[in-house]
Protein backbone atom coordinates (compact mmCIF):
# COMPACT_ATOMS: atom_id res chain seq x y z
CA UNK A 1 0.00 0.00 0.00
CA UNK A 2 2.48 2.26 0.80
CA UNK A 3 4.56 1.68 -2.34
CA UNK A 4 1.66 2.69 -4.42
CA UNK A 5 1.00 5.49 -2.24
CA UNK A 6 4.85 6.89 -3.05
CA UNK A 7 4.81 6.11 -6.71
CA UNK A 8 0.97 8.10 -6.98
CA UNK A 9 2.90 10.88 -5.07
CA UNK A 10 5.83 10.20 -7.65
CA UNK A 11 3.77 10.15 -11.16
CA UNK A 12 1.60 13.25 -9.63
CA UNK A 13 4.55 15.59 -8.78
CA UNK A 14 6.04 14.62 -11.86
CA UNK A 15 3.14 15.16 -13.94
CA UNK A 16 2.53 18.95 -12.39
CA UNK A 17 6.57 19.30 -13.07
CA UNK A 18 5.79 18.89 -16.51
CA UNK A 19 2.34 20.88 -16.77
CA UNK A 20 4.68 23.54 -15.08
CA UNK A 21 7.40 23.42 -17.34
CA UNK A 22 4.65 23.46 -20.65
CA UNK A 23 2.86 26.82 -19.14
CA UNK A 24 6.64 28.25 -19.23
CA UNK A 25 7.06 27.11 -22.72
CA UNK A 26 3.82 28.57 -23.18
CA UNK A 27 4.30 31.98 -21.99
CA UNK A 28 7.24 31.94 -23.79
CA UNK A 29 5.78 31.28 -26.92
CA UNK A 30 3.36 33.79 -26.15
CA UNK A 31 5.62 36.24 -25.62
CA UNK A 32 7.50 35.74 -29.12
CA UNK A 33 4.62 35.71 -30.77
CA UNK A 34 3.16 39.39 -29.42
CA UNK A 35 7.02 40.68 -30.22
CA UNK A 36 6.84 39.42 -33.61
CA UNK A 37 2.98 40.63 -34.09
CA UNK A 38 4.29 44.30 -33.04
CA UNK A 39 7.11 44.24 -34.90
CA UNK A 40 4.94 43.25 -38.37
CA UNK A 41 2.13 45.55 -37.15
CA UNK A 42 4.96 48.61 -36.88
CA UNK A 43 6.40 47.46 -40.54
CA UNK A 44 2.66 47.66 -42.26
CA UNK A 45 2.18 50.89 -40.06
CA UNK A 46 5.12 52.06 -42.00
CA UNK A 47 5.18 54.48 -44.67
CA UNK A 48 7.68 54.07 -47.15
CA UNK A 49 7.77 56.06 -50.58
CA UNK A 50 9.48 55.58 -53.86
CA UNK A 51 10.94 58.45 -56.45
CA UNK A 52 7.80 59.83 -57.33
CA UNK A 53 6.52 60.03 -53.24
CA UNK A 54 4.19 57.15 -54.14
CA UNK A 55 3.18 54.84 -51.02
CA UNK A 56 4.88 51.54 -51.81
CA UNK A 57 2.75 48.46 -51.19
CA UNK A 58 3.13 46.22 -48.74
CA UNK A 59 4.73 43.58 -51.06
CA UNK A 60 7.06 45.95 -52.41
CA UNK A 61 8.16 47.12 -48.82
CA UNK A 62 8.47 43.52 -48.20
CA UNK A 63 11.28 43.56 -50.95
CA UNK A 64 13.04 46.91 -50.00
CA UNK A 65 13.51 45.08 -46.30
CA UNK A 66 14.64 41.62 -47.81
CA UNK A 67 17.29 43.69 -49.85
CA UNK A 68 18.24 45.90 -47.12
CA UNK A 69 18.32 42.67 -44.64
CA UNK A 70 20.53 40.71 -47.29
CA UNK A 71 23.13 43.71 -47.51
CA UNK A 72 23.55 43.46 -44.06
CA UNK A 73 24.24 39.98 -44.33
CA UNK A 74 26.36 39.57 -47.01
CA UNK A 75 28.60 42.39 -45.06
CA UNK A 76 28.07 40.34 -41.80
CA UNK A 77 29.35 37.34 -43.78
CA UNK A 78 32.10 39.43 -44.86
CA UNK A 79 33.41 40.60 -41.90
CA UNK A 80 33.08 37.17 -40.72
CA UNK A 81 35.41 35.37 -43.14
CA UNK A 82 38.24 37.84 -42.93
CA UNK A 83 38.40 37.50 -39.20
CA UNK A 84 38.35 33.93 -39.40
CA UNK A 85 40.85 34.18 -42.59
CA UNK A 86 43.67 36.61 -40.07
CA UNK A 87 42.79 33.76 -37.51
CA UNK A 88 43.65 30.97 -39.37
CA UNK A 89 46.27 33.08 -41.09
CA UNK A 90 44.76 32.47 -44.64
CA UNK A 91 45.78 35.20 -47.49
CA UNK A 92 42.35 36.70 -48.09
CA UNK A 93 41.71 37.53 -51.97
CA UNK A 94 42.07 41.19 -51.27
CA UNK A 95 45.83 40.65 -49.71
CA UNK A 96 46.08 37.85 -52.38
CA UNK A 97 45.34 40.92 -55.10
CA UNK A 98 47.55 43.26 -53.65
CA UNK A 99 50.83 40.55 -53.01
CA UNK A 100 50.06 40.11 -56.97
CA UNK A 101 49.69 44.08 -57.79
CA UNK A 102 53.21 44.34 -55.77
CA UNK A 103 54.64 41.60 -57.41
CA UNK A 104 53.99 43.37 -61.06
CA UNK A 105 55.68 46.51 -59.82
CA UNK A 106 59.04 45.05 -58.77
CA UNK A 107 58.55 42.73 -61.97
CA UNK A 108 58.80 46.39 -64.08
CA UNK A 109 61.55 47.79 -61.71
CA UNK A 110 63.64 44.78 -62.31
CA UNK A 111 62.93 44.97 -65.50
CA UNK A 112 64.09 48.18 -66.05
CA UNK A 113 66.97 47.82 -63.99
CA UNK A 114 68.34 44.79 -66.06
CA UNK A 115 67.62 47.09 -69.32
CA UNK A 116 69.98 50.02 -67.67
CA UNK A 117 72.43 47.30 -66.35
CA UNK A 118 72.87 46.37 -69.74
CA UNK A 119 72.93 49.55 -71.69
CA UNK A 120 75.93 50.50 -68.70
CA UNK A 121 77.33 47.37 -70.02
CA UNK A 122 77.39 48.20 -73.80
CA UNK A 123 78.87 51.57 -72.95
């Protein structure tokens, strides 16, 4: 008797751990969901105009946002890589580019030099 008494007690606390745990997950939930129905309310609220001082539609502003959030990213991204590049002390394309654009200028120098070394030589 007293065995099923403690595992009743057992499977009940439990079971209200779990119902408390789900209202959490609730009011969480519930709580994303009013941010994100604010933030879209404030977005349609809104007014954004094109060249002409047109109202653009709520597709269009949909767009303009996408755009303006994938800039962001892509720079993000960006800023990203070349950190993780000087981490890992990887020659990013840029220093890649400019290695090369130094490597064409004391290409001509030499050049040059050889050409004057060898017109002091014919002299």
């Amino acid at each position: 008797m007293r065995t099923k008494t403690f595992l009743e007690l057992l499977t009940l606390s439990s079971n209200l751990y779990m119902i408390a745990k789900d209202t959490e997950a609730l009011d969480k939930i519930k709580e994303y969901s009013e941010r994100g129905k604010d933030a879209i309310n404030d977005f349609v609220k809104e007014k954004i105009t094109d060249e002409d001082g047109n109202e653009l539609e709520f597709v269009d502003k949909m767009l303009l946002k996408l755009h303006e959030l994938k800039e962001e990213l892509d720079a993000k991204i960006a800023e990203g890589v070349e950190a993780a590049y000087d981490k890992m002390k990887i020659a990013h394309t840029n220093e890649i580019e400019a290695l090369n654009e130094k490597l064409n200028a004391l290409t001509k120098e030499l050049s040059l030099a050889q050409s004057r070394i060898e017109a002091l030589e014919a002299k």
